[in-house]
Protein backbone atom coordinates (compact mmCIF):
# COMPACT_ATOMS: atom_id res chain seq x y z
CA UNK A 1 9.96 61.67 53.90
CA UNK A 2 10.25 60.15 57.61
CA UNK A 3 9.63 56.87 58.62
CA UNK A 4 8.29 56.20 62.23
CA UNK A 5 7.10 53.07 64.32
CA UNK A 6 3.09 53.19 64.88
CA UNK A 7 2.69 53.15 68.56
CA UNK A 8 -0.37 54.51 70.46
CA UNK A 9 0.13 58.30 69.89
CA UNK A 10 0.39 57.84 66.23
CA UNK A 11 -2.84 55.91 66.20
CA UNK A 12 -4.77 58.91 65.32
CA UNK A 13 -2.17 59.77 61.95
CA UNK A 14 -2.91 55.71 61.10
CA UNK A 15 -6.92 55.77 61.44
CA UNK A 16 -6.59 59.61 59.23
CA UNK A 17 -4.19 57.57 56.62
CA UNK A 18 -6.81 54.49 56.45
CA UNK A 19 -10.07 56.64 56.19
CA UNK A 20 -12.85 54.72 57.40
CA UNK A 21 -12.88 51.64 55.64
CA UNK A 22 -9.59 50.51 57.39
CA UNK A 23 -7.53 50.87 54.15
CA UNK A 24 -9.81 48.11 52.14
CA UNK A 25 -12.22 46.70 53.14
CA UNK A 26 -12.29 46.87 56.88
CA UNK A 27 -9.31 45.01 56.88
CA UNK A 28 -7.48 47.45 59.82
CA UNK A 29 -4.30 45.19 58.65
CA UNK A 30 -5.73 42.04 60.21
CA UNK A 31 -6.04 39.79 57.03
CA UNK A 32 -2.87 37.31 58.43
CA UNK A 33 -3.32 37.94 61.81
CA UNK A 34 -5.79 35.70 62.30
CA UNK A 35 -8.07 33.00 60.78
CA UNK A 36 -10.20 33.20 57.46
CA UNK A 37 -13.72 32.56 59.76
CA UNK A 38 -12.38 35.04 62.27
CA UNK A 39 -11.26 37.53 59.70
CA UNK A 40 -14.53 37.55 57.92
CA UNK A 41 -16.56 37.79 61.35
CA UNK A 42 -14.53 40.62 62.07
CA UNK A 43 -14.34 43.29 58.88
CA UNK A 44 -14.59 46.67 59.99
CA UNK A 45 -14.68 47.92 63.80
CA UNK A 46 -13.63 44.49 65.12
CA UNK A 47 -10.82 44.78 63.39
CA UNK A 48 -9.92 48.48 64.12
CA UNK A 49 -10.32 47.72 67.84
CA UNK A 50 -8.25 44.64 67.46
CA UNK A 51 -5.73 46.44 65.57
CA UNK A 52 -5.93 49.16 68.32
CA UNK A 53 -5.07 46.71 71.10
CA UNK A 54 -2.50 45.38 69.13
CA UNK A 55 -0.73 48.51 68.67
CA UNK A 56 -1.52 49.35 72.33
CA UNK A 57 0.07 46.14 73.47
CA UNK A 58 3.35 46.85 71.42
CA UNK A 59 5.80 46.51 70.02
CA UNK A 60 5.03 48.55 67.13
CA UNK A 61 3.55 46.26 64.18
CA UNK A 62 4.80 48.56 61.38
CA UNK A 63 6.22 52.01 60.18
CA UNK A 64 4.04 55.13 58.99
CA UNK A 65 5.65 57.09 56.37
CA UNK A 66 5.37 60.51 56.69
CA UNK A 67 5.47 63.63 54.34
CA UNK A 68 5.73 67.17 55.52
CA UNK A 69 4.28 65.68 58.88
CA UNK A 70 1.22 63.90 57.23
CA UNK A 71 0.97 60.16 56.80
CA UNK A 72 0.84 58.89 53.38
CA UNK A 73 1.83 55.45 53.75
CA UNK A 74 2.15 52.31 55.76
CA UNK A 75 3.71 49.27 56.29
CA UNK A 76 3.28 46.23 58.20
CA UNK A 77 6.55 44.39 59.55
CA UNK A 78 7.20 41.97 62.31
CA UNK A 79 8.69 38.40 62.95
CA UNK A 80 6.54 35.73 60.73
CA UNK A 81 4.95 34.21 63.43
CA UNK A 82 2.82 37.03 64.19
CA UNK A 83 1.35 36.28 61.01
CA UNK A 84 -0.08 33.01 61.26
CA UNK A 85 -2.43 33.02 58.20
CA UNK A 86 1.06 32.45 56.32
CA UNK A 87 1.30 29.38 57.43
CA UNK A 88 -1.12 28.35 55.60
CA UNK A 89 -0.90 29.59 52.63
CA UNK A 90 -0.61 27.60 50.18
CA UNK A 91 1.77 29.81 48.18
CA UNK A 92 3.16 31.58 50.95
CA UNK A 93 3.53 28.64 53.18
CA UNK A 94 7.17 28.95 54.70
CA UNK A 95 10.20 27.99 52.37
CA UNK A 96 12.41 26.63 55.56
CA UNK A 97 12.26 26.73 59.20
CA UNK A 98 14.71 29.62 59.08
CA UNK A 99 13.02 32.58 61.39
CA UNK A 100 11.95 35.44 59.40
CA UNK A 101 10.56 38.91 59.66
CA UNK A 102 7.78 39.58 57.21
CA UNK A 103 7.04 42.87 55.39
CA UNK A 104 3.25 41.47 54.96
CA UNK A 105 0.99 44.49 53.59
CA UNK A 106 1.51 48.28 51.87
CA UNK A 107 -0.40 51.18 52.08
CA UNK A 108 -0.14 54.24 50.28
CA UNK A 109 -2.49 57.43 50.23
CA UNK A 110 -4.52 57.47 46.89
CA UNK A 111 -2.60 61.16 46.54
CA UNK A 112 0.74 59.77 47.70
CA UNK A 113 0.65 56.90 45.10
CA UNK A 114 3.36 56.79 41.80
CA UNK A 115 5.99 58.51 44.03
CA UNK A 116 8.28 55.35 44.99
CA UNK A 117 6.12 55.81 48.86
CA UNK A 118 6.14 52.01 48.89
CA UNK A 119 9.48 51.24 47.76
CA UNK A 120 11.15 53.31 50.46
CA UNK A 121 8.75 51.73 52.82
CA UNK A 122 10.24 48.57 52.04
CA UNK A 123 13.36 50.33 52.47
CA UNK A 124 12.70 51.34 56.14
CA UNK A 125 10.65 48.50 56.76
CA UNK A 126 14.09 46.15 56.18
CA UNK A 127 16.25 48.39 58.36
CA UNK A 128 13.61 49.10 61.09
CA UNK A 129 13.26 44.74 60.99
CA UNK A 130 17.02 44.12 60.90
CA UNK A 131 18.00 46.98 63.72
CA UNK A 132 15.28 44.54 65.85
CA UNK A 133 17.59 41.87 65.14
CA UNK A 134 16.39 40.26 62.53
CA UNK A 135 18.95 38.37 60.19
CA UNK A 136 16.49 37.91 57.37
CA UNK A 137 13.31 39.69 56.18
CA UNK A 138 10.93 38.22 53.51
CA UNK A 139 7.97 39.53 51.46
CA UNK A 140 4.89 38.13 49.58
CA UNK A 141 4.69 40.55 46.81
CA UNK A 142 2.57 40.29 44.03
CA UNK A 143 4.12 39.77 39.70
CA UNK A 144 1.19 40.85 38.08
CA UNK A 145 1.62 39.61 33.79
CA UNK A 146 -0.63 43.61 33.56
CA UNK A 147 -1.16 46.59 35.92
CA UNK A 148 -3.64 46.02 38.55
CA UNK A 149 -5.77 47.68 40.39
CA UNK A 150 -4.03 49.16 43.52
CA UNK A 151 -6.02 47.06 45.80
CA UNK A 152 -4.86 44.01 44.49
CA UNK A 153 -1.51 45.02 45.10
CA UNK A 154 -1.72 45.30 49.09
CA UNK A 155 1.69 42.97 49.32
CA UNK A 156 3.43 45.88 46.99
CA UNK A 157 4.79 44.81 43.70
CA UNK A 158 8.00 42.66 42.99
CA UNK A 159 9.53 45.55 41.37
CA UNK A 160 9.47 47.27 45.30
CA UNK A 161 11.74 44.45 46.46
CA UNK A 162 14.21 43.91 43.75
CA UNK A 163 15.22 47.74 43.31
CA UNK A 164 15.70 47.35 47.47
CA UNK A 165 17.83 44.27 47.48
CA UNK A 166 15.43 41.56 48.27
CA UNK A 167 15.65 38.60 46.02
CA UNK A 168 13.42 35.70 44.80
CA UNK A 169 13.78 32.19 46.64
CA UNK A 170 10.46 31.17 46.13
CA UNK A 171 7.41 30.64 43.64
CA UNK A 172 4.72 28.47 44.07
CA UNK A 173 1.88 30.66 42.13
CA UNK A 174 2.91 32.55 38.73
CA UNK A 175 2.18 35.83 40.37
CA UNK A 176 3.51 35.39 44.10
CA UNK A 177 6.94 35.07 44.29
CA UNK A 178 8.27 34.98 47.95
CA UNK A 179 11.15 37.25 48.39
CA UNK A 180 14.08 37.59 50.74
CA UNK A 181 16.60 40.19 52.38
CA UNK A 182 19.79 38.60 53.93
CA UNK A 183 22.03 40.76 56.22
C-alpha cells in the first residue's frame, strides 16, 4: 500500500474512490469546513466543486491510499484551523490554544474495509502532518460501547489511534474521545 497527497491530478482516483454520493451523503469531505446552514445548502455537487477548488488551490487537504495503483482509502489532514466547524463543537471544541493538525475524517472502499486501510492511514496521515511541521496532530475518533455501522464511524475508531501512538487527552461525550500525537 502507498500513500500519496491528493492534488489536482489525483482528483479523478478521489471522485472513483467516493462514487457519486461524495463518500456519504454528498459530503465531498466538507462537513467541518464550513458552517451547519452552509453545509446543508451545499450536499452534493456544491460540495464536490468546493472540494475541487480546494484541492486545486492546495496544499493538499489529505492522503489517498493506494493498493496495486487503485485508491481504496482516504484521509483528511491539515492544521485545525482549516476546520472551523471544530470550534464549535461542543465535544470537540479545542482542549488548549496549542496549534494542532487534525486527522478529521476516514474513508475506506466498502471492498478495502477490515484490512487495517484506516489504521495505516492514520499512520501516514501523522507523518505526512509532522514532515509539514507540525509538532502535534489530534483526532476526533469515535468509542462506540457496540459495532456501528461504518458510516457512523467517518472519524475512524479509537482503536486506529491507540495501536498508532496517539493518546487520549480529552472526553467530553462518552463516545468521542479527542486524541493526540506528540513528536
Amino acid at each position: 500500500m502507498e500513500f500519496q497527497p491528493l492534488t489536482p491530478d489525483r482528483w479523478r482516483d478521489l471522485e472513483t474512490l467516493f462514487g457519486p454520493r461524495g463518500a456519504c451523503g454528498g459530503c465531498w469531505c466538507m462537513w467541518w469546513r464550513m458552517r451547519p446552514k452552509d453545509y446543508k445548502v451545499r450536499k452534493g455537487e456544491a460540495n464536490r466543486q468546493a472540494f475541487r477548488a480546494l484541492v486545486a488551490a492546495g496544499p493538499p487537504p489529505g492522503l489517498l491510499a493506494y493498493d496495486g495503483g487503485r485508491a481504496v482509502g482516504w484521509c483528511a489532514v491539515g492544521p485545525r484551523a482549516s476546520l472551523p466547524r471544530l470550534d464549535n463543537s461542543r465535544n470537540l471544541a479545542p482542549v488548549d490554544d496549542q496549534p494542532v493538525w487534525s486527522i478529521s475524517c476516514l474513508f475506506v472502499a466498502k471492498d478495502a474495509r477490515e484490512q487495517q486501510v484506516a489504521t495505516r492511514l492514520v499512520r501516514a496521515a501523522t507523518d505526512y502532518a509532522l514532515a509539514a511541521g507540525a509538532t502535534t496532530v489530534e483526532a476526533y475518533p469515535v468509542d462506540p460501547p457496540k459495532r456501528q455501522v461504518d458510516a457512523f464511524v467517518w472519524t475512524g475508531l479509537l482503536s486506529n489511534y491507540l495501536c498508532n501512538g496517539f493518546r487520549e487527552v480529552k472526553r467530553r461525550a462518552p463516545t468521542r474521545p479527542i486524541v493526540r500525537f506528540e513528536a
